[in-house]
Protein backbone atom coordinates (compact mmCIF):
# COMPACT_ATOMS: atom_id res chain seq x y z
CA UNK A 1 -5.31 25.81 -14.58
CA UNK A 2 -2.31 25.17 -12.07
CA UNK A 3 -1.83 22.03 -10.58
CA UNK A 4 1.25 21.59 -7.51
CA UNK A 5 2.88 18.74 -8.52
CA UNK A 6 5.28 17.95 -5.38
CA UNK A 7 8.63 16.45 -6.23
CA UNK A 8 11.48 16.00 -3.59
CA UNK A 9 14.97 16.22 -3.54
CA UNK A 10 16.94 15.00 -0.69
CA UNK A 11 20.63 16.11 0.28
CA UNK A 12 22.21 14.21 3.10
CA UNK A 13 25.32 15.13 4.08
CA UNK A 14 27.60 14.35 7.57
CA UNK A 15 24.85 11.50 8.79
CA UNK A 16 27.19 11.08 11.54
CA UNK A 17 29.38 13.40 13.25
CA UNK A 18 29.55 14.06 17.09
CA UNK A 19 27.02 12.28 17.61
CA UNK A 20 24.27 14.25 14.86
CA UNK A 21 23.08 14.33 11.62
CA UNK A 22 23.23 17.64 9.63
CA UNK A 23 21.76 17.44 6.38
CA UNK A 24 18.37 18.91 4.92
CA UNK A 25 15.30 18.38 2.93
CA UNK A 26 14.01 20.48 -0.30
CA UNK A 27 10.50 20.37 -0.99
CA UNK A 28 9.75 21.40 -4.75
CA UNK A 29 6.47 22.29 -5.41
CA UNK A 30 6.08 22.68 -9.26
CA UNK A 31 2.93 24.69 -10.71
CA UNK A 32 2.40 23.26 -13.99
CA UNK A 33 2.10 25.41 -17.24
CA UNK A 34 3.27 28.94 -15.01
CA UNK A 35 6.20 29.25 -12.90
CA UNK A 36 8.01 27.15 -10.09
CA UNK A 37 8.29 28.04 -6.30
CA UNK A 38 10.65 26.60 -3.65
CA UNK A 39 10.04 25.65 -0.35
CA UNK A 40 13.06 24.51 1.59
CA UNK A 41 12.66 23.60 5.54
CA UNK A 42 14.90 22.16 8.13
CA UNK A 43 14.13 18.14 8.55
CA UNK A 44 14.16 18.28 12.53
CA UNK A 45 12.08 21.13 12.63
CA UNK A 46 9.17 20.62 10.30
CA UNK A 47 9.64 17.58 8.21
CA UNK A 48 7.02 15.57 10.55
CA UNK A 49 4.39 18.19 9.92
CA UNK A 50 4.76 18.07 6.01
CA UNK A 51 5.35 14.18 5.64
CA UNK A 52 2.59 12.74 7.13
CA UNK A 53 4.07 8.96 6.51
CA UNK A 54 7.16 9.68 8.35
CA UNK A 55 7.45 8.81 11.95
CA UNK A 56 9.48 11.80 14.40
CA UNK A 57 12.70 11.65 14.46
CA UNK A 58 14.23 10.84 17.53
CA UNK A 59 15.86 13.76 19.64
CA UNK A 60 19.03 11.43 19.84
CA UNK A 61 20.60 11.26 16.93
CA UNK A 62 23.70 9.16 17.31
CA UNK A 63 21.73 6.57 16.73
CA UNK A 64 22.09 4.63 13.45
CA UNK A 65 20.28 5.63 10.31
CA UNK A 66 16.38 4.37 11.38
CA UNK A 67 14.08 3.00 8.95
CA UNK A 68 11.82 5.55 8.01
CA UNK A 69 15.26 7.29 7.16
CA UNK A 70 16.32 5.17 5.02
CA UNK A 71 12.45 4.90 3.54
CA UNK A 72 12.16 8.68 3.24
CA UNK A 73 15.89 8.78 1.33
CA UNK A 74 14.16 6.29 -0.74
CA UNK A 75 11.33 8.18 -1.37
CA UNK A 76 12.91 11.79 -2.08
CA UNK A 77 16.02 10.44 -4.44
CA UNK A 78 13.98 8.66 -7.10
CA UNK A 79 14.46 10.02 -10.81
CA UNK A 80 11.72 12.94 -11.64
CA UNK A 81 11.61 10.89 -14.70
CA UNK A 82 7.39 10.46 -14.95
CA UNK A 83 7.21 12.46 -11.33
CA UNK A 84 4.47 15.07 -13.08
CA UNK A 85 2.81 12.58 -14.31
CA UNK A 86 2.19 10.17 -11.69
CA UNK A 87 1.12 13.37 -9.42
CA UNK A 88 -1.41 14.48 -12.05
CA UNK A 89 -3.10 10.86 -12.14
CA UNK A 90 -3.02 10.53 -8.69
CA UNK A 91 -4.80 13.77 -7.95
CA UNK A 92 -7.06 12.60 -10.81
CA UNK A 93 -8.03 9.40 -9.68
CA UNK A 94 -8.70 11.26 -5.94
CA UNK A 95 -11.25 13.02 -7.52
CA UNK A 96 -12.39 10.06 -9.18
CA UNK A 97 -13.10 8.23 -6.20
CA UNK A 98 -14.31 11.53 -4.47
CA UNK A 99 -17.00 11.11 -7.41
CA UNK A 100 -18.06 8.12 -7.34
CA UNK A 101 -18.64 8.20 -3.62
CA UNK A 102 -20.79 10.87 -4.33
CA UNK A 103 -22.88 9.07 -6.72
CA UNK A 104 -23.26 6.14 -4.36
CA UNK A 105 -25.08 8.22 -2.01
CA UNK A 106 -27.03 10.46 -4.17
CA UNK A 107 -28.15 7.92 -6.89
CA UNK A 108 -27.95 4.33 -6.71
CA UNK A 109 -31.07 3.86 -4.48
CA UNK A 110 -32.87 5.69 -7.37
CA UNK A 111 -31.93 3.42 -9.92
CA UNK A 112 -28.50 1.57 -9.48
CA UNK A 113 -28.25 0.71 -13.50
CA UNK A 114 -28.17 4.41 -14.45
CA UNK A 115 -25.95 4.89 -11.04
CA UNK A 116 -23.13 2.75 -13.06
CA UNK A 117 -23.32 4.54 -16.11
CA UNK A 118 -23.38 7.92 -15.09
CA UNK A 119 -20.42 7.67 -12.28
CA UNK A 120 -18.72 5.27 -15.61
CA UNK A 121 -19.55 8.67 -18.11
CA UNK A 122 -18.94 10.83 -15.33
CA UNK A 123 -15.18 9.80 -14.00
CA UNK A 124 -13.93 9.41 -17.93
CA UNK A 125 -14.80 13.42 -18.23
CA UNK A 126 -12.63 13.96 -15.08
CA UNK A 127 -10.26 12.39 -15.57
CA UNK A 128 -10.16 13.26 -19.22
CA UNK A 129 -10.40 17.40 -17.90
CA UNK A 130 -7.71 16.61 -15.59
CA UNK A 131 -4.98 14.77 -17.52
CA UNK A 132 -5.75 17.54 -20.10
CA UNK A 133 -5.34 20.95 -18.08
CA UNK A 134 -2.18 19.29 -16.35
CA UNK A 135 -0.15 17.44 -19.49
CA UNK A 136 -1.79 19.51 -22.19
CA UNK A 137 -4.87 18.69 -24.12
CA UNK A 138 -3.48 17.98 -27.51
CA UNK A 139 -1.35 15.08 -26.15
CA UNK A 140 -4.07 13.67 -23.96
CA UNK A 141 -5.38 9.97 -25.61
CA UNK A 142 -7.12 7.66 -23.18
CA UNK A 143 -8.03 4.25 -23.98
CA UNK A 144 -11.44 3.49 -21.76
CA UNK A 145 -13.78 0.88 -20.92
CA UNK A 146 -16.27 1.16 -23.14
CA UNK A 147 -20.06 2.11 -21.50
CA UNK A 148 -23.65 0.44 -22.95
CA UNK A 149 -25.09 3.85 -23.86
CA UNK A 150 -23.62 6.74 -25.75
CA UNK A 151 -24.00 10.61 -24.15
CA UNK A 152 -24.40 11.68 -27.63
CA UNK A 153 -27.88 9.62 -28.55
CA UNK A 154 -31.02 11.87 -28.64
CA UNK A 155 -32.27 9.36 -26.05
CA UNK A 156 -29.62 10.45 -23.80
CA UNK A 157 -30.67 13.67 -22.73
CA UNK A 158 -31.79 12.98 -18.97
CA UNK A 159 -28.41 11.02 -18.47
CA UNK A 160 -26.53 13.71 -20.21
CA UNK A 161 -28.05 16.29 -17.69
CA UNK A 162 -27.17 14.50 -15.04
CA UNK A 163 -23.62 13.48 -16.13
CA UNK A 164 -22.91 17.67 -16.64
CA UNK A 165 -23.85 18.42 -13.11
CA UNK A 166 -22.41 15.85 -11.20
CA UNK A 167 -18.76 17.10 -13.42
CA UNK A 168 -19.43 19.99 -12.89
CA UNK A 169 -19.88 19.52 -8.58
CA UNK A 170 -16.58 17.57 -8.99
CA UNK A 171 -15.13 19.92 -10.87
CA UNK A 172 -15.86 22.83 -8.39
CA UNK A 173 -13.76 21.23 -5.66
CA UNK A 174 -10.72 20.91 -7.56
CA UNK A 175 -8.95 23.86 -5.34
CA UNK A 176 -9.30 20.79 -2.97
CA UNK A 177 -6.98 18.73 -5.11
CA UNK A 178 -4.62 21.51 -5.73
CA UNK A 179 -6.52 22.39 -9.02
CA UNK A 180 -7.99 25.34 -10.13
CA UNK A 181 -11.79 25.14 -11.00
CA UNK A 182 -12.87 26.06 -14.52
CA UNK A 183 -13.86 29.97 -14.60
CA UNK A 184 -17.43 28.76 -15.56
CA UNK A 185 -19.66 25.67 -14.99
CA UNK A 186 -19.11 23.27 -18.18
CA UNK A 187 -22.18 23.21 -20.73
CA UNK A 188 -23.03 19.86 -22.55
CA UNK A 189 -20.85 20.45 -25.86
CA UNK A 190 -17.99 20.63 -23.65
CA UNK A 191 -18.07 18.07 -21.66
CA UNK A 192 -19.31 15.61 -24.25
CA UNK A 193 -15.64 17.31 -25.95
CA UNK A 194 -13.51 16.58 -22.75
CA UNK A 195 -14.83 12.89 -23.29
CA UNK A 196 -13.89 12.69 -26.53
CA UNK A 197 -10.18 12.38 -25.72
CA UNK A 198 -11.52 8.73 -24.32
CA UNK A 199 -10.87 7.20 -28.10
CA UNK A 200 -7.37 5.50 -27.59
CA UNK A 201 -6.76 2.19 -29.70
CA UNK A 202 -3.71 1.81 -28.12
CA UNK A 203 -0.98 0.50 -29.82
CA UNK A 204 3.27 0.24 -29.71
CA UNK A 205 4.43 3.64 -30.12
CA UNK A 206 3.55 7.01 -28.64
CA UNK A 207 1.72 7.01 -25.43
CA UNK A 208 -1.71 6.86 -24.32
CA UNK A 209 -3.72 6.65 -20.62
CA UNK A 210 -5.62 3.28 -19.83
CA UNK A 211 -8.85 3.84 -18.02
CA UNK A 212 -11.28 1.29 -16.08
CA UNK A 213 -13.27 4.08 -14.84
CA UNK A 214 -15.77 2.21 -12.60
CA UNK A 215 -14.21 -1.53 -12.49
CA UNK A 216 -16.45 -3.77 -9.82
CA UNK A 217 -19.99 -2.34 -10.94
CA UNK A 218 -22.26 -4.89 -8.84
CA UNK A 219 -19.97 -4.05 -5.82
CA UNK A 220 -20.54 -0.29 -6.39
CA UNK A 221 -24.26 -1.01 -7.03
CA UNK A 222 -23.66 -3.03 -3.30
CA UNK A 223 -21.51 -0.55 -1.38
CA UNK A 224 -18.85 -3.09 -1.92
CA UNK A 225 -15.41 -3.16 -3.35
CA UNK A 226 -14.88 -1.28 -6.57
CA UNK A 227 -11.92 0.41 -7.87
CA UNK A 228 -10.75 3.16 -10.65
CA UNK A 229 -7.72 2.57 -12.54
CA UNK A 230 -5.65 4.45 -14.45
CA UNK A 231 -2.32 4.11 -16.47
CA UNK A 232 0.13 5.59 -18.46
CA UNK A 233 1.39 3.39 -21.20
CA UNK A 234 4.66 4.42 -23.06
CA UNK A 235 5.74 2.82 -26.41
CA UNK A 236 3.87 -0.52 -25.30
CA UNK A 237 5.60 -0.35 -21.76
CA UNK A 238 3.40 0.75 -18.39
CA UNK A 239 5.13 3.82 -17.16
CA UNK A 240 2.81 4.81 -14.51
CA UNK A 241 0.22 3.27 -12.03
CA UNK A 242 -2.45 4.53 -10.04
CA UNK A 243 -5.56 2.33 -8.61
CA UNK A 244 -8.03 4.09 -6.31
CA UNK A 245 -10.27 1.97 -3.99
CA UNK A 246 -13.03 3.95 -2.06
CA UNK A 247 -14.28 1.11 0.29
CA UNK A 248 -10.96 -0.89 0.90
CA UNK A 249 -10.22 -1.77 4.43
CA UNK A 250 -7.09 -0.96 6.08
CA UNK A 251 -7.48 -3.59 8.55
CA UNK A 252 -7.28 -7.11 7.02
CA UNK A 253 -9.51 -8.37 10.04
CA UNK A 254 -12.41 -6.53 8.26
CA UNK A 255 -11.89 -8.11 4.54
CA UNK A 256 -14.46 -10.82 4.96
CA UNK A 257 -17.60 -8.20 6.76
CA UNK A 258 -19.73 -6.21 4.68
CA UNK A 259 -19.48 -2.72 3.86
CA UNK A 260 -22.06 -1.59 6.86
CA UNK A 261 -19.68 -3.35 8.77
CA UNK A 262 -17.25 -1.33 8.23
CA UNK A 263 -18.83 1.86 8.05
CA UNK A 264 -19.92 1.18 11.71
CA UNK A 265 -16.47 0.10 12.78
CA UNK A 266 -14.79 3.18 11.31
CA UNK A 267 -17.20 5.34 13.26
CA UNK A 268 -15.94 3.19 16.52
CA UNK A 269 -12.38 3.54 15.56
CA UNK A 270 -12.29 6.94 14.05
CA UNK A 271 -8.99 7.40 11.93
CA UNK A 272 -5.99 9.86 12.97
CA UNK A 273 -4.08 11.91 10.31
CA UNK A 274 -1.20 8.89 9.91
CA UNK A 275 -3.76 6.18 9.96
CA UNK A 276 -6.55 5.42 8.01
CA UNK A 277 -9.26 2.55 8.34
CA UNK A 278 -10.93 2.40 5.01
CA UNK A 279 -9.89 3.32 1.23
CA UNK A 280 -6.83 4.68 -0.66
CA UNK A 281 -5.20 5.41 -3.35
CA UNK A 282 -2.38 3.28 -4.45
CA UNK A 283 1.03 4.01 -7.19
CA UNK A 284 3.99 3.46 -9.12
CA UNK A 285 6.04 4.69 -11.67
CA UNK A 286 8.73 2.83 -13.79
CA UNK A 287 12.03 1.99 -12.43
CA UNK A 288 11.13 3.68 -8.88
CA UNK A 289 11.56 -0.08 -7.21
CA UNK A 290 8.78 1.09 -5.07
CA UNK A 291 4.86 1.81 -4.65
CA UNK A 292 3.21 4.11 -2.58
CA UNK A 293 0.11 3.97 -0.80
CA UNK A 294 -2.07 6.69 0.73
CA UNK A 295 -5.59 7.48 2.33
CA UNK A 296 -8.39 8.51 0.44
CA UNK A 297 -9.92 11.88 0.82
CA UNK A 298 -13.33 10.76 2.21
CA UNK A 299 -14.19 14.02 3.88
CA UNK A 300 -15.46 17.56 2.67
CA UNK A 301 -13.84 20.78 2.69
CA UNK A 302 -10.46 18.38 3.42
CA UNK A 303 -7.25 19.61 1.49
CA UNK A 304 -4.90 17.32 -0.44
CA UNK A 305 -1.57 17.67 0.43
CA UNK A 306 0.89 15.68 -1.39
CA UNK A 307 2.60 13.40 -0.22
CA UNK A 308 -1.10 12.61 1.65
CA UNK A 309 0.38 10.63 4.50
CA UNK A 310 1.66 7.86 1.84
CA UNK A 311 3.60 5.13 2.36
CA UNK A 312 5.73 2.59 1.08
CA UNK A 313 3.74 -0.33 -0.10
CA UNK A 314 4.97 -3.48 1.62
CA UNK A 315 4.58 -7.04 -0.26
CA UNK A 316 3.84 -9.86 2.07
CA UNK A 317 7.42 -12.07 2.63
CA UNK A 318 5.76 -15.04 2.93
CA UNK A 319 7.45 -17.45 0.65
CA UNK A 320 5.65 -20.88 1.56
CA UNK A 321 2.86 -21.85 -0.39
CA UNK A 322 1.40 -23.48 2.79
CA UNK A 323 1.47 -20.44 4.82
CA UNK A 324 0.54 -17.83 1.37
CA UNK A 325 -3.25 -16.84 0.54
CA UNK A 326 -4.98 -16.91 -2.53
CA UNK A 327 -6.65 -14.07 -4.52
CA UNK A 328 -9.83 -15.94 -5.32
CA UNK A 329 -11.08 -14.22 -7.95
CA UNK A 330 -14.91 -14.05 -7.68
CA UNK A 331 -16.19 -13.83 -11.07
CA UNK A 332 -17.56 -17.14 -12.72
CA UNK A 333 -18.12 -15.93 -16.20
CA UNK A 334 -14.94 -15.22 -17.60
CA UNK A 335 -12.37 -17.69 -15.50
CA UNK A 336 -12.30 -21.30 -14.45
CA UNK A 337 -12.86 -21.51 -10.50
CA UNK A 338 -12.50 -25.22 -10.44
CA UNK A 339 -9.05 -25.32 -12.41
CA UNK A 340 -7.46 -22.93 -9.92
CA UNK A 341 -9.45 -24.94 -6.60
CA UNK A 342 -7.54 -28.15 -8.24
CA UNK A 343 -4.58 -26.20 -8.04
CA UNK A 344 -4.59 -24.29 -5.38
CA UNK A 345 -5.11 -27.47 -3.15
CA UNK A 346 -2.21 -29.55 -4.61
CA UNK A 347 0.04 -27.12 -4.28
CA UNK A 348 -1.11 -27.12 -0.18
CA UNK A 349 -2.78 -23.35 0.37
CA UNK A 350 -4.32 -24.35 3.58
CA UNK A 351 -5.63 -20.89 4.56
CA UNK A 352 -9.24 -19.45 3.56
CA UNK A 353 -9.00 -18.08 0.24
CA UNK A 354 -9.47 -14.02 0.17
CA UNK A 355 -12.43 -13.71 -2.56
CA UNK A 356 -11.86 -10.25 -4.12
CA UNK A 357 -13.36 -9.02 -8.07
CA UNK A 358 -11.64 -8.27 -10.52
CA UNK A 359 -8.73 -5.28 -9.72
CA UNK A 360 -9.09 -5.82 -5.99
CA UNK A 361 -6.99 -8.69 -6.43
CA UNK A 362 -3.74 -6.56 -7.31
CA UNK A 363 -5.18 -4.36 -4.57
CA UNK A 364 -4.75 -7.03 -2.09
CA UNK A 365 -1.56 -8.09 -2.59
CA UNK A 366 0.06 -4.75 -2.49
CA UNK A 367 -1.43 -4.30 0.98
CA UNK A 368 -0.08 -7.28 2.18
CA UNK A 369 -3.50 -9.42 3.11
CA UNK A 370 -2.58 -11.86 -0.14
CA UNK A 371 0.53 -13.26 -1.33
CA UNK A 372 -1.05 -15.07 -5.09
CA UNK A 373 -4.04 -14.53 -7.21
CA UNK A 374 -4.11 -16.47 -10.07
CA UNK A 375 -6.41 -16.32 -13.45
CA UNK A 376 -7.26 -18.24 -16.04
CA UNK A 377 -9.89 -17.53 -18.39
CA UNK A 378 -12.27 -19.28 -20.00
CA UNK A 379 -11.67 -19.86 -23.86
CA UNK A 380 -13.07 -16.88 -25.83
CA UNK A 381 -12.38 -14.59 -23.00
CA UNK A 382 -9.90 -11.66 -24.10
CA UNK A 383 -8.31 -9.72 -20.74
CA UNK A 384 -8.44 -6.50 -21.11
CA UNK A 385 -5.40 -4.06 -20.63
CA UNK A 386 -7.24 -1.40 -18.42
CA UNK A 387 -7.65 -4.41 -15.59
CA UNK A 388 -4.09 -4.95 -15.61
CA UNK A 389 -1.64 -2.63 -16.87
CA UNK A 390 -2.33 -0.03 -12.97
CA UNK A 391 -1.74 -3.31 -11.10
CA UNK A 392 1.06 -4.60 -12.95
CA UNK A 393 3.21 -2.04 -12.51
CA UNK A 394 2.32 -1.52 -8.85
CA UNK A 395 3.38 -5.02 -7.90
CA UNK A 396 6.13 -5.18 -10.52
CA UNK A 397 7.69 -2.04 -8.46
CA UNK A 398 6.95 -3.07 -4.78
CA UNK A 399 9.19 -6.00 -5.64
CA UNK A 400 6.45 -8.91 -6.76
CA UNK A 401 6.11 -10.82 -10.22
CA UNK A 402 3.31 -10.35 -12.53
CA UNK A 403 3.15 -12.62 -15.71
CA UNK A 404 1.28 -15.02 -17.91
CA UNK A 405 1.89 -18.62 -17.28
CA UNK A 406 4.74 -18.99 -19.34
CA UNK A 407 6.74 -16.60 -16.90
CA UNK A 408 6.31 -13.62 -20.02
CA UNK A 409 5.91 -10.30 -19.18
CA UNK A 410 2.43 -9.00 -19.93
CA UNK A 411 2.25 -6.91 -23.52
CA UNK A 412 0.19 -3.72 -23.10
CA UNK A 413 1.82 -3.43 -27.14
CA UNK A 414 -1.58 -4.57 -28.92
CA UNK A 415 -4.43 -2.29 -28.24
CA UNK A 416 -7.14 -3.37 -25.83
CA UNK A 417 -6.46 -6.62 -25.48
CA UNK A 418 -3.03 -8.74 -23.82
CA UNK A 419 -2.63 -10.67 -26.74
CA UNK A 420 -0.62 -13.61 -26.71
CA UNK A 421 -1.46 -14.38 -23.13
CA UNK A 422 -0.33 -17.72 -22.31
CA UNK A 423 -3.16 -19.93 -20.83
CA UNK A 424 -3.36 -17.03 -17.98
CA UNK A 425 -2.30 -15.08 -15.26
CA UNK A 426 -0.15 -15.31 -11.85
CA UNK A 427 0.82 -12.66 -9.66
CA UNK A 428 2.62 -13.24 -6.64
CA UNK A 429 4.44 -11.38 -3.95
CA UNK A 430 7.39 -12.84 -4.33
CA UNK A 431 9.60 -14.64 -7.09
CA UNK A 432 9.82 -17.94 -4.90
CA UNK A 433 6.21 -18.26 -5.07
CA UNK A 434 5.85 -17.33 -8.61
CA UNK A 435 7.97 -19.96 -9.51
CA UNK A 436 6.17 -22.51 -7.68
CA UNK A 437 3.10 -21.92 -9.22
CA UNK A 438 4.31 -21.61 -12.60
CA UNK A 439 5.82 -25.14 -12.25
CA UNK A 440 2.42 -26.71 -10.54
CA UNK A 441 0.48 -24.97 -13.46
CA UNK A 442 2.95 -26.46 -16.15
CA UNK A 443 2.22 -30.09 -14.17
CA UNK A 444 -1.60 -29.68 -14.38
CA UNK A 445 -2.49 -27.88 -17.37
CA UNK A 446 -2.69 -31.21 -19.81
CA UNK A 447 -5.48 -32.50 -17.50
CA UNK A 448 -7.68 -29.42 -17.53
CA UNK A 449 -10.62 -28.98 -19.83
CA UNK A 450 -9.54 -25.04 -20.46
């Protein structure tokens, strides 16, 4: 199987001289497991028609360096340390999403429990196929949500059946993705083998993939907000990020209106090829100091291109608690809403809260509509690492602070769990933030009941 893998290298030289920049561009595009080809091009020729996030350049160019100069040096001079890797997951978790879109039409007004379970089954064996034809199949250990039912039961047959086929549909646009399809459709033994890699305990050495294949299920069931999530974890440390988010809006004005909302409003505001209006797909990798976010690939017969029109993700620089919003996490079961509603008000948030589930939440801030979301769990309640570790790094790289309320880093070390979480956790956008809400947590914690 070959999968391009685009990596760029950037060579500036003479920014200024007489009044114009000389200089060029090298676009790398690596074919994994076979042999490398080179694509070089001018930068004021064709650079605007293979970068979709950049802007065109100005015909003057005695101006000073511009921003999306400065963005796109950024962007092309960053360590290939990781580069593969992150391009494999993100072109995995694209085909995720493409999947469970799928499934959203097809199945869930059939029955929406078996709808969960079979996108759940179905996005761990692509993702699983993926990572493995890319990085090599003996190296490949993913640690996964775990799903109600097992493929393998004799019971299982029907949902078996229909897992196979809906992988193997997937799998048959992978050209679209820059993939090569398998020679032959996939027959139950092997996919019930590609899923197999999905038995990851984690741990403090090696490395291993963390999947939340289908995190959000009653917003799936709803046409809501729902994410996949996927992350490389190196020796205990998150190394690479990737969150995809089918239904997210691109305009913040549309956050608080249904889904048919905004299915109607994207048909009165169709997108162009820089813009987008709903879903993406959102990464980082360690030590880049940035994120990246970019549209995803809603329609058929559509080719992925990397880069894919990203961008730089841009945290909000809001630093005033009475101007910030909260992340209002809207799940009851597992975290205290009337702790943080304490909190939140004496530390004066005066706008509406944004109520978001679960992953959304980092989702949210990297976009910019959200500056804190802040959890704290209900005792017996263990957070898991696969709703974390994608977001963490994201935010961690666009320049915000993720950590438990002691100001610790969050240890992806002990298997499935963060162990040794303290009391919770707070994400901001910024460190001035962070710090206030660490301090008003410290200063109300004693009289909580948590």
């Amino acid at each position: 199987m070959s999968l391009y893998c685009s990596i760029f290298r950037a060579n500036i030289s003479h920014i200024f001289r007489h009044g114009k920049r000389s200089g060029y561009f090298t676009l790398s595009h690596i074919e994994a497991k076979t042999s490398s080809s080179f694509l070089s091009f001018n930068h004021h020729k064709n650079l605007s028609s293979h970068i979709g996030f950049v802007s065109k350049f100005e015909q003057n160019y005695s101006s000073p360096l511009m921003e999306e100069d400065r963005q796109m040096v950024g962007l092309v001079s960053q360590s290939e340390e990781y580069s593969k890797e992150l391009d494999v997951a993100v072109r995995a978790v694209q085909m995720a999403c493409s999947l469970c879109q799928k499934v959203q039409e097809t199945l869930i007004s059939k029955d929406c429990n078996s709808s969960v379970t079979v996108a759940g089954w179905s996005v761990k064996a692509i993702v699983s196929w993926i990572l493995s034809e890319c990085l090599g199949g003996d190296n490949i250990s993913i640690l996964a949500e775990e799903e109600v039912q097992t493929l393998s039961n004799t019971n299982a047959s029907e949902l078996l059946e229909t897992v196979v086929k809906i992988v193997n549909d997937c799998l048959s646009e992978a050209p679209l993705f820059g993939a090569e399809a398998p020679k032959s459709a996939l027959g139950t033994s092997e996919v019930l083998e590609i899923i197999s890699h999905c038995n990851s305990v984690g741990g403090h050495s090696g490395r291993f993939w963390a999947l939340s294949p289908l995190d959000g299920k009653l917003g799936f069931v709803n046409g809501d907000q729902y994410a996949v999530a996927l992350s490389l974890v190196e020796d205990g440390e998150v190394v690479v990020g990737v969150l995809g988010c089918p239904n997210y809006p691109m305009r913040k004005d549309w956050l608080g209106y249904q889904q048919s909302y905004h299915r109607i409003m994207s048909k009165l505001i169709p997108p162009t090829s820089e813009t987008w209006n709903r879903g993406c797909v959102i990464y980082a990798k360690k030590d880049s100091g940035k994120a990246w976010i970019q549209p995803l690939i809603h329609h058929a017969n559509k080719k992925f291109v990397w880069p894919n029109h990203a961008k730089l993700v841009s945290l909000s620089s809001v630093d005033n608690l009475g101007l910030a919003t909260l992340c209002q996490t809207v799940e009851e079961a597992n975290s205290s809403h009337s702790f943080t509603d304490g909190l939140a008000h004496s530390v004066g948030f005066s706008n509406k809260p944004l109520g978001v589930k679960s992953i959304m939440k980092y989702v949210a801030l990297a976009c910019g509509d959200a500056e804190v979301f802040m959890k704290f769990a209900r005792t017996g309640y263990k957070e898991k690492i696969w709703d974390h570790a994608a977001g963490f790094i994201i935010i961690q790289e666009a320049g915000g602070t993720v950590t438990d309320v002691r100001g610790r880093s969050l240890d992806f070390s002990k298997g499935s769990y963060l162990r040794g979480l303290d009391r919770g956790i707070v994400a901001c956008a910024g460190s001035t933030l962070h710090e206030k809400i660490i301090d008003a947590v410290d200063a109300s914690w004693s009289s909580s009941s948590l």
